[in-house]
C-alpha atoms as a PDB file:
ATOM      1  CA  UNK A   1     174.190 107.254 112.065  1.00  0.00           C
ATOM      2  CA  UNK A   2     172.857 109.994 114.285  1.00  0.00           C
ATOM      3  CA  UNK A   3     169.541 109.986 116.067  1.00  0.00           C
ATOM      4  CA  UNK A   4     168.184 113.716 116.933  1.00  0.00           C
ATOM      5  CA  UNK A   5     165.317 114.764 118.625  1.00  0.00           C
ATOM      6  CA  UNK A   6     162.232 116.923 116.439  1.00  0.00           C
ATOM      7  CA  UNK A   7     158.969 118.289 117.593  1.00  0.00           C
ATOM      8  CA  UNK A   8     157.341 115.152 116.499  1.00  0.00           C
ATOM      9  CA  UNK A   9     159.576 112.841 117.559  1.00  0.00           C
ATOM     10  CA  UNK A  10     163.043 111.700 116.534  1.00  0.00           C
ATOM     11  CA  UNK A  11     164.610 110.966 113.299  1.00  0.00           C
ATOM     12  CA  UNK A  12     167.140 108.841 112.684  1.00  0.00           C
ATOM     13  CA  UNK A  13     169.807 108.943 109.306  1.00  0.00           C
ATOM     14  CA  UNK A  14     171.527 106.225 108.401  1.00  0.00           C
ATOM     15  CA  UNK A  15     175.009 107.948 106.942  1.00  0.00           C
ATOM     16  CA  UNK A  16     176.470 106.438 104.154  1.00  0.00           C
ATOM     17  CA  UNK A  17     179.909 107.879 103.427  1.00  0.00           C
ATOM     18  CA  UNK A  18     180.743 109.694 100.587  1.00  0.00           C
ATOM     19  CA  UNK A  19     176.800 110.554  99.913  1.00  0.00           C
ATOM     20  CA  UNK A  20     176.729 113.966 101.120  1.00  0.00           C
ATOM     21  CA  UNK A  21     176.352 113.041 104.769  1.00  0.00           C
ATOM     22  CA  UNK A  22     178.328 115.878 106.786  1.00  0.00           C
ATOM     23  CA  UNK A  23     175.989 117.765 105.278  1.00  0.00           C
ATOM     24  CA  UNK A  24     172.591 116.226 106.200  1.00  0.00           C
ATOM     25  CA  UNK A  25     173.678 116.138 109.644  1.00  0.00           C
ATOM     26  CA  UNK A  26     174.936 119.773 110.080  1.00  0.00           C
ATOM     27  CA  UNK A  27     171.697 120.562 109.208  1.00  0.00           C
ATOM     28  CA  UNK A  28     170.098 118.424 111.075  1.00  0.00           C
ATOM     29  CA  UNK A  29     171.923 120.152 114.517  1.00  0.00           C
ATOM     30  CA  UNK A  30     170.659 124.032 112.994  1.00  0.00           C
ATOM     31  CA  UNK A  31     167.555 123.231 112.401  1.00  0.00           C
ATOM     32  CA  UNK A  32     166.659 121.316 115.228  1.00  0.00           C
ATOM     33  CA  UNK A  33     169.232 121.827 117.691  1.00  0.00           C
ATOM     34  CA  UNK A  34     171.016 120.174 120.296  1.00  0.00           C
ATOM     35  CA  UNK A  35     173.304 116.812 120.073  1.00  0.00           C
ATOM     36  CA  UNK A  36     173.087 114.297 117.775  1.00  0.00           C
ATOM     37  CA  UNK A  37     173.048 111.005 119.541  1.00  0.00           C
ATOM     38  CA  UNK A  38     174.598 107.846 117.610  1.00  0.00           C
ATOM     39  CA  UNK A  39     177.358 109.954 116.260  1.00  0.00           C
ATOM     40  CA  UNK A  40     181.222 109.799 116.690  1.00  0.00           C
ATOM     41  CA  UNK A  41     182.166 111.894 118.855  1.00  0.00           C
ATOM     42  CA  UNK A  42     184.887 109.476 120.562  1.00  0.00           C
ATOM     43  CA  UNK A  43     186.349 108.898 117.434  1.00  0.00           C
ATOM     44  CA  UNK A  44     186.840 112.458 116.387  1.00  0.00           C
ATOM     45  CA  UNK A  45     188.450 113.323 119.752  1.00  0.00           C
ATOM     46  CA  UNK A  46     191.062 110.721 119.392  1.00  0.00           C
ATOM     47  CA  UNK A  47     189.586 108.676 122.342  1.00  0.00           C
ATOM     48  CA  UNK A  48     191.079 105.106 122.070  1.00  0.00           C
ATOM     49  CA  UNK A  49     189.803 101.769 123.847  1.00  0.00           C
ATOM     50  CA  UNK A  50     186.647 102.040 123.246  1.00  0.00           C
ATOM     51  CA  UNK A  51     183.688  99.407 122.086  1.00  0.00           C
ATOM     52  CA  UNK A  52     183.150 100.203 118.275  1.00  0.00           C
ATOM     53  CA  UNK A  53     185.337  99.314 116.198  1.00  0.00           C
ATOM     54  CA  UNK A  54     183.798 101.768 113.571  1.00  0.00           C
ATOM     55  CA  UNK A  55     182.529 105.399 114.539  1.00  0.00           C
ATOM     56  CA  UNK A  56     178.808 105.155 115.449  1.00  0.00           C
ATOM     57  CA  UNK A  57     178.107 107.219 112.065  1.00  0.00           C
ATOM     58  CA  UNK A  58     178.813 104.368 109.875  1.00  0.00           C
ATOM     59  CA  UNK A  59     177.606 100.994 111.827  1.00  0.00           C
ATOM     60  CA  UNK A  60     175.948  98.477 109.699  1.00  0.00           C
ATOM     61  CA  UNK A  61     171.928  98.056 109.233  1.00  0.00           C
ATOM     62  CA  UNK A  62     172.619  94.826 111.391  1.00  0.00           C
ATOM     63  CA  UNK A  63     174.271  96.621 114.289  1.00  0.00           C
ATOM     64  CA  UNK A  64     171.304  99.524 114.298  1.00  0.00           C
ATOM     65  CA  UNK A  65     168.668  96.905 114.518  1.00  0.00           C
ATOM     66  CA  UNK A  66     170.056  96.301 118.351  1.00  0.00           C
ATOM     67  CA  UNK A  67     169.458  99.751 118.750  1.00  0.00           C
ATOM     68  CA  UNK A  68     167.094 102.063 116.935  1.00  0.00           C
ATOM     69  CA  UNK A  69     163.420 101.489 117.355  1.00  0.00           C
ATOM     70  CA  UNK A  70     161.183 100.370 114.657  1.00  0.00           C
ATOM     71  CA  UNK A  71     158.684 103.395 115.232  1.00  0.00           C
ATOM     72  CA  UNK A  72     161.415 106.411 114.553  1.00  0.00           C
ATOM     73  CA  UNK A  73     161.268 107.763 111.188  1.00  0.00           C
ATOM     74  CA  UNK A  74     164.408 106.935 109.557  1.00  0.00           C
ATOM     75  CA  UNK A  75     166.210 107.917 105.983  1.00  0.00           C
ATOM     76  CA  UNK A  76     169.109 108.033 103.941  1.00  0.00           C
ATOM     77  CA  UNK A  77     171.013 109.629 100.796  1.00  0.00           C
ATOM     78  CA  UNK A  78     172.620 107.233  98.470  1.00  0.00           C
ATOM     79  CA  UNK A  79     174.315 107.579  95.283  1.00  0.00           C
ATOM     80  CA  UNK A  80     176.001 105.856  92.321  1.00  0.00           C
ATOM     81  CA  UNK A  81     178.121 103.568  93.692  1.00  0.00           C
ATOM     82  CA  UNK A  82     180.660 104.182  90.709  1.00  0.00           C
ATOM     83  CA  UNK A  83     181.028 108.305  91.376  1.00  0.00           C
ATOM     84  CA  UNK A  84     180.939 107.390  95.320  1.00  0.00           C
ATOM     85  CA  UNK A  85     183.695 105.149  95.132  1.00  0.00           C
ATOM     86  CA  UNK A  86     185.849 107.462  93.003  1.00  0.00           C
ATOM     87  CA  UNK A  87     184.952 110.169  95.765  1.00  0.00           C
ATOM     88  CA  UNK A  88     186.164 107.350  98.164  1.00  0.00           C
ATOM     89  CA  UNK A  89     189.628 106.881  96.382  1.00  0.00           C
ATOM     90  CA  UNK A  90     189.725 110.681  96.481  1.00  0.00           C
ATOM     91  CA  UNK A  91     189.250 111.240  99.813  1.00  0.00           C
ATOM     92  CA  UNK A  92     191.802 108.345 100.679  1.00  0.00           C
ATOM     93  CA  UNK A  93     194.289 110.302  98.161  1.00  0.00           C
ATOM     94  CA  UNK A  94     197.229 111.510 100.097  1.00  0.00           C
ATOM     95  CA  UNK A  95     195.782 109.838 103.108  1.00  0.00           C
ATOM     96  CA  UNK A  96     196.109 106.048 102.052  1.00  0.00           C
ATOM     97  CA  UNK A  97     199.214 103.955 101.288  1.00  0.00           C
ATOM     98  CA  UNK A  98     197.277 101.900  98.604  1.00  0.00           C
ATOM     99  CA  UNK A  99     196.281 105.206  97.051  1.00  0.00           C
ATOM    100  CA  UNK A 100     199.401 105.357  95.860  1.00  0.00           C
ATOM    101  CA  UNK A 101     199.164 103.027  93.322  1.00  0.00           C
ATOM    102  CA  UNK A 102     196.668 105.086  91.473  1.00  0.00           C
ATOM    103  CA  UNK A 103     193.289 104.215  90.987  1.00  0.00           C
ATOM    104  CA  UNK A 104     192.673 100.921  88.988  1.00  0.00           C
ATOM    105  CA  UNK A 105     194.960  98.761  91.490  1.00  0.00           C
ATOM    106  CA  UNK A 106     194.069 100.629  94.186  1.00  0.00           C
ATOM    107  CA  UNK A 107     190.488  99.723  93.043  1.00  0.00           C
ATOM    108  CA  UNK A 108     190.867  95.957  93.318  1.00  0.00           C
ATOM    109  CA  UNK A 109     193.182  96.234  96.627  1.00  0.00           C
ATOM    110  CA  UNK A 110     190.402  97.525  98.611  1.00  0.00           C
ATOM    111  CA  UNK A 111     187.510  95.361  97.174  1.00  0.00           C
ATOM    112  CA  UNK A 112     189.952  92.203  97.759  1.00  0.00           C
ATOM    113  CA  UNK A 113     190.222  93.175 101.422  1.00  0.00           C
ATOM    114  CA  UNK A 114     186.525  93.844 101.835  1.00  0.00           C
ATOM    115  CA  UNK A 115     185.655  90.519 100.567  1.00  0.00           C
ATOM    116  CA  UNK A 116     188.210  89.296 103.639  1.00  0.00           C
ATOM    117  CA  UNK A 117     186.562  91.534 105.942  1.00  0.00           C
ATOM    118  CA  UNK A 118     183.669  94.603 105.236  1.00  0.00           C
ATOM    119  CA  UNK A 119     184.655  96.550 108.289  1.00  0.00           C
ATOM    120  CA  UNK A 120     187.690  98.251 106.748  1.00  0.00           C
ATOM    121  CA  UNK A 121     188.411 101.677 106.287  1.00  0.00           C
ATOM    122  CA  UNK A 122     185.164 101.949 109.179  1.00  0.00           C
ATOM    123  CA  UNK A 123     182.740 100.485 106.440  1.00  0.00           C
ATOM    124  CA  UNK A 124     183.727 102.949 103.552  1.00  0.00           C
ATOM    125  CA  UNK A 125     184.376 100.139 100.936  1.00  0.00           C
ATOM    126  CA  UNK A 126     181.243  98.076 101.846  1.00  0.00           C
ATOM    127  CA  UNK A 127     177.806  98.550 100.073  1.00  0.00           C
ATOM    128  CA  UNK A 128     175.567 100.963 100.741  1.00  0.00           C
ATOM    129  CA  UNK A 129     172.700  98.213 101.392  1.00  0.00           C
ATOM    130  CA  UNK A 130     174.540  96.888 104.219  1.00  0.00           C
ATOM    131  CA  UNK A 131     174.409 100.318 105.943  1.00  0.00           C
ATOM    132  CA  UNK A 132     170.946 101.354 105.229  1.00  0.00           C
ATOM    133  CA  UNK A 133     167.490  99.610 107.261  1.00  0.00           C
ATOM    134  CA  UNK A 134     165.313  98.119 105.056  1.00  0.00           C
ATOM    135  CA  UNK A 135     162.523 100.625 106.619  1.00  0.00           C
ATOM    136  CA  UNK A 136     164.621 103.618 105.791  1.00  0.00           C
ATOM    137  CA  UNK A 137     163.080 106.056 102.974  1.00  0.00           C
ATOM    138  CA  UNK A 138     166.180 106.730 100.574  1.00  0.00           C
ATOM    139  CA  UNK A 139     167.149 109.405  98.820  1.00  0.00           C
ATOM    140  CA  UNK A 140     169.536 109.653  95.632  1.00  0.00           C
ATOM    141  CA  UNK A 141     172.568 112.099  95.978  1.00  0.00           C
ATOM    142  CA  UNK A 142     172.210 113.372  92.329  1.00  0.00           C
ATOM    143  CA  UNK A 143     168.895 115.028  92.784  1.00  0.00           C
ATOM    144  CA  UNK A 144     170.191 117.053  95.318  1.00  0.00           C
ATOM    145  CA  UNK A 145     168.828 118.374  99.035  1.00  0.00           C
ATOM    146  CA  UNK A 146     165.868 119.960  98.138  1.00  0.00           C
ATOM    147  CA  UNK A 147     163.756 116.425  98.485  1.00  0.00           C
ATOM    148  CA  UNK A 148     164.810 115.828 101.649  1.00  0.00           C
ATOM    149  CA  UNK A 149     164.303 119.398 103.263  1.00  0.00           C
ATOM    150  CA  UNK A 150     160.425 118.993 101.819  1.00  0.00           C
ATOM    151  CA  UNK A 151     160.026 115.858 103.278  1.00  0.00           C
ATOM    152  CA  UNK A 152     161.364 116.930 107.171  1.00  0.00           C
ATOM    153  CA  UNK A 153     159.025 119.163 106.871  1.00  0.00           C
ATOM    154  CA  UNK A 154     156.458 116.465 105.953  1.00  0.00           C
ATOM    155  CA  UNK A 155     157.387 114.724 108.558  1.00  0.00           C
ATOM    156  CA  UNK A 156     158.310 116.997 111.641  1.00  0.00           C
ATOM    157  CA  UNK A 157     155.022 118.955 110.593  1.00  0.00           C
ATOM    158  CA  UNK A 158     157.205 122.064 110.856  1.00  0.00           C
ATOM    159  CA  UNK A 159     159.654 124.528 108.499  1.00  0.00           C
ATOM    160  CA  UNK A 160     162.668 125.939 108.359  1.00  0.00           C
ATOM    161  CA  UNK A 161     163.533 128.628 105.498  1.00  0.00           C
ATOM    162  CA  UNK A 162     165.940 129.880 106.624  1.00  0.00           C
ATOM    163  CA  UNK A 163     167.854 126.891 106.941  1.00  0.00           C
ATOM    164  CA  UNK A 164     169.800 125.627 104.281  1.00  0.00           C
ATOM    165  CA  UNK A 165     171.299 122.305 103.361  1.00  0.00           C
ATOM    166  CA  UNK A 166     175.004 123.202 102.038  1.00  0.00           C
ATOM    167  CA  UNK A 167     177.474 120.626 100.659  1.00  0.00           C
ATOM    168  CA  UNK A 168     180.236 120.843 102.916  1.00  0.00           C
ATOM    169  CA  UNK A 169     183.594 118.774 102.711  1.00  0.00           C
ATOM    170  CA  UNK A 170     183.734 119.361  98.774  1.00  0.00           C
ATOM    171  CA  UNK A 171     186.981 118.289  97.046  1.00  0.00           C
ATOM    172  CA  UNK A 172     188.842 118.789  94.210  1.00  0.00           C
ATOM    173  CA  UNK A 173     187.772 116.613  91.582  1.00  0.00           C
ATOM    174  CA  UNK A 174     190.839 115.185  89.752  1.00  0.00           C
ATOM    175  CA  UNK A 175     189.451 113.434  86.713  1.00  0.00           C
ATOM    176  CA  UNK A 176     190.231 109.228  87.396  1.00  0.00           C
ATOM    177  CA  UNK A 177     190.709 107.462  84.307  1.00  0.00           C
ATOM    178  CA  UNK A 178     188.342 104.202  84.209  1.00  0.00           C
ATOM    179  CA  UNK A 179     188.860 101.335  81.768  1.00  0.00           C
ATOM    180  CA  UNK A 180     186.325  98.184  80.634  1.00  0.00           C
ATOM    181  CA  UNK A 181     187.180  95.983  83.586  1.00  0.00           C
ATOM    182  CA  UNK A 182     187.299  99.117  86.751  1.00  0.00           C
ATOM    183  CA  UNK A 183     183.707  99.671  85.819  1.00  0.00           C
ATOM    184  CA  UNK A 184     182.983  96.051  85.764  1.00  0.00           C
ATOM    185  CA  UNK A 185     183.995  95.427  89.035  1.00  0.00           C
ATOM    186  CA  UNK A 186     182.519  97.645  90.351  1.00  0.00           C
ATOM    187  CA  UNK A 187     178.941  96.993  88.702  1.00  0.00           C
ATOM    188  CA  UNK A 188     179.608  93.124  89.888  1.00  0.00           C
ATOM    189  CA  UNK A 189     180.963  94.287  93.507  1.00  0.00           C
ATOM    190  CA  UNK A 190     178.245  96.463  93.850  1.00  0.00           C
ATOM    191  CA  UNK A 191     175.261  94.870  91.936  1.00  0.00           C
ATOM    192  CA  UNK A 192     173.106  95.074  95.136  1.00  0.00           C
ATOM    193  CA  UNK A 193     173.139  98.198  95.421  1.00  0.00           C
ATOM    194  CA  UNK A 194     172.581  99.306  91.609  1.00  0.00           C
ATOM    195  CA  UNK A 195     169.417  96.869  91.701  1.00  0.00           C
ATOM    196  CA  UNK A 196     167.892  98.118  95.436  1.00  0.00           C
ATOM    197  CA  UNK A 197     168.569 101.487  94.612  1.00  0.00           C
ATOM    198  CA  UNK A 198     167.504 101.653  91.123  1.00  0.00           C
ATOM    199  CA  UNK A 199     170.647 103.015  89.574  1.00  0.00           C
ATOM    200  CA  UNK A 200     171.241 101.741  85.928  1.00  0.00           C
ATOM    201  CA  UNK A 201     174.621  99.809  85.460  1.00  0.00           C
ATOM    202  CA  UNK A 202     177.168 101.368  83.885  1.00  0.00           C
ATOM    203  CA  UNK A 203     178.131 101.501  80.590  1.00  0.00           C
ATOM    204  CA  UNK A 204     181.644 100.834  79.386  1.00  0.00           C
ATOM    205  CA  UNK A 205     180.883 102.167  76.065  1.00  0.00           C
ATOM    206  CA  UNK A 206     184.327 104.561  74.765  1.00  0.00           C
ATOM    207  CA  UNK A 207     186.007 102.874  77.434  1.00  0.00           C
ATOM    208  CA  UNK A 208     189.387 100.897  76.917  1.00  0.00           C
ATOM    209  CA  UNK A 209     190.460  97.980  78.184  1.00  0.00           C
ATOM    210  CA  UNK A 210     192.943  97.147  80.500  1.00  0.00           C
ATOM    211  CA  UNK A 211     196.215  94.839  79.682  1.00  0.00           C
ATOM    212  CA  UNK A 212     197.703  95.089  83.436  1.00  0.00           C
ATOM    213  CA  UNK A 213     194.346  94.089  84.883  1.00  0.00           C
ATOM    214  CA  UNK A 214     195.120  90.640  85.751  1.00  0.00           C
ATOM    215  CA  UNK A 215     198.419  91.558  87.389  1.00  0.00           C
ATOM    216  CA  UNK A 216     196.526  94.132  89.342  1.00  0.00           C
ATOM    217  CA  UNK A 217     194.356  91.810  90.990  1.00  0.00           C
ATOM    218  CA  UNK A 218     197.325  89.434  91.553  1.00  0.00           C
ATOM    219  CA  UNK A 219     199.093  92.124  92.907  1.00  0.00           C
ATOM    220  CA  UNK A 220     195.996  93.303  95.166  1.00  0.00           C
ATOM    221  CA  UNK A 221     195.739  89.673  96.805  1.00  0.00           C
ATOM    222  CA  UNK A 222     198.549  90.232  99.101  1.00  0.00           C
ATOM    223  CA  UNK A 223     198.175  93.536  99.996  1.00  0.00           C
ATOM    224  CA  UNK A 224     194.627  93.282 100.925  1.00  0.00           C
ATOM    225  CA  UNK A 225     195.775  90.963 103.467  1.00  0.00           C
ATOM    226  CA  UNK A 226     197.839  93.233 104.316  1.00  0.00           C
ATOM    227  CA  UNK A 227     195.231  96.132 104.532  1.00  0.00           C
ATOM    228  CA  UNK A 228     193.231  94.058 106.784  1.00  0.00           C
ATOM    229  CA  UNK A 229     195.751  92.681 109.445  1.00  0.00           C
ATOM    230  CA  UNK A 230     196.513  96.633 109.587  1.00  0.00           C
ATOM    231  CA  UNK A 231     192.892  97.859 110.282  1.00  0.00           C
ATOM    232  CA  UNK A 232     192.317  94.705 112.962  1.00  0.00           C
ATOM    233  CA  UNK A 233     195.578  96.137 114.789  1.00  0.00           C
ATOM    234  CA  UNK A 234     194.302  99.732 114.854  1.00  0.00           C
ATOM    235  CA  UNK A 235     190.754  98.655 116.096  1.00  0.00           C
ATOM    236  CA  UNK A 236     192.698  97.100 119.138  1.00  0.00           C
ATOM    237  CA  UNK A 237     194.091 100.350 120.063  1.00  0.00           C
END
C-alpha cells in the first residue's frame, strides 16, 4: 500500500494482490523517484518480530484509515475476482501445501480458512473491497495501464513518456479446469466485490458439475483449521 511523494503532492495505491500491482508501483519509483513509504520492506528482507502481521502492501482499508490522510489522492487496480483467484492458486502452486490438492479443493480450503480468519496468506484470499478505501478511484485490470498513466498525469499535472508501465511478475498460465459449483463459490464468496466493482457474475454455462464437491468441502473443514493455526504461528515469529 505504498505512499510516494509527486510534484503535487502524494499519492497513495492501495495494492491488491494479484491485480497487476508490482507493476504500478515500479513505476511509480521511475517516474517519480525515491522510496515508497507504506511498503514492505521488512518483510522482504526476512526481518522477523516486527508489528504487522501482514506486509504494509496489503493492510486492510480499516488499518489505512489510522494512517493515510483523507486529502491524498488515492487509487487502485482491481480485477475479476474469478481470473485473480486462479492467478492466486497459481502463484501458491509449488509454493503451498494445499496447492497440492489441485485446484477445486484447494479452492474451498482457503475460502474455509478465510471465513475463520481474513488475514491469511497476508490478505491474498480476502476481497478486494476490504483492501481498497471507499475514496479510492479504481481501476479494472482488464483494460490495461494506459488509464491509469493518463490519469497521474491528470493528477500530478505533469508527464512522463518515456516511462512505461510493464507487467512484471508474469506466469505461466496453466489452464485450471472449473466446474458449476468452483465458479459458484466464488461468485457467492466474492459477491461484494462483483457488485462494487461492476464485474458481471459468472456464467457456468458449458461448465460441468462436480460429484466430489461435497467431500471437498468436508475435506477442506479441517484443513482450514489447520491453515490458520499455521499462519497465527508464523505471524508470532
Amino acid at each position: 500500500m505504498p505512499v510516494i511523494s509527486t510534484p503535487k503532492g502524494q499519492l497513495f495505491f492501495a495494492h491488491v494482490p494479484k491485480t497487476g500491482g508490482s507493476s504500478v508501483e515500479e513505476y511509480l519509483k521511475r517516474r517519480f523517484g525515491g522510496r515508497l513509504s507504506l511498503i514492505d520492506h521488512n518483510k522482504r528482507e526476512g526481518i522477523v518480530g516486527t508489528g504487522l502481521i501482514s506486509p504494509a502492501t496489503h493492510l486492510t482499508a480499516i488499518d489505512l484509515a489510522e494512517l493515510i490522510p483523507d486529502v491524498i489522492y488515492s487509487f487502485a487496480v482491481v480485477r475479476d475476482p474469478l481470473t485473480r483467484l486462479q492467478s492466486e492458486y497459481r502463484f501458491q502452486t509449488g509454493a503451498s501445501r494445499m496447492s497440492r490438492f489441485g485446484f477445486s479443493t484447494w479452492l474451498r480450503i482457503v475460502v474455509a480458512a478465510c471465513n475463520l480468519d481474513a488475514r491469511i496468506y497476508h490478505n491474498h484470499i480476502r476481497p478486494q473491497s476490504d483492501l481498497v478505501p471507499k475514496e479510492a478511484e479504481t481501476f479494472h485490470f482488464e483494460d490495461g495501464f494506459d488509464t491509469i498513466i493518463g490519469r497521474l498525469d491528470e493528477v500530478t499535472e505533469t508527464t512522463a513518456p518515456t516511462e512505461k508501465m510493464g507487467h512484471l511478475l508474469k506466469r505461466t498460465r496453466e489452464p485450471i479446469t472449473l466446474t458449476v459449483e468452483d465458479v459458484n463459490l466464488i461468485a457467492d464468496f466474492f459477491a461484494v466485490d462483483y457488485e462494487r466493482f461492476g464485474y458481471k457474475r459468472p456464467t457456468t454455462a458449458g461448465l460441468k458439475r462436480d460429484p466430489h464437491a461435497g467431500l471437498r468441502t468436508a475435506l477442506a473443514k479441517p484443513l482450514a483449521r489447520a491453515v490458520v493455526a499455521k499462519q497465527r504461528h508464523d505471524w508470532l515469529r
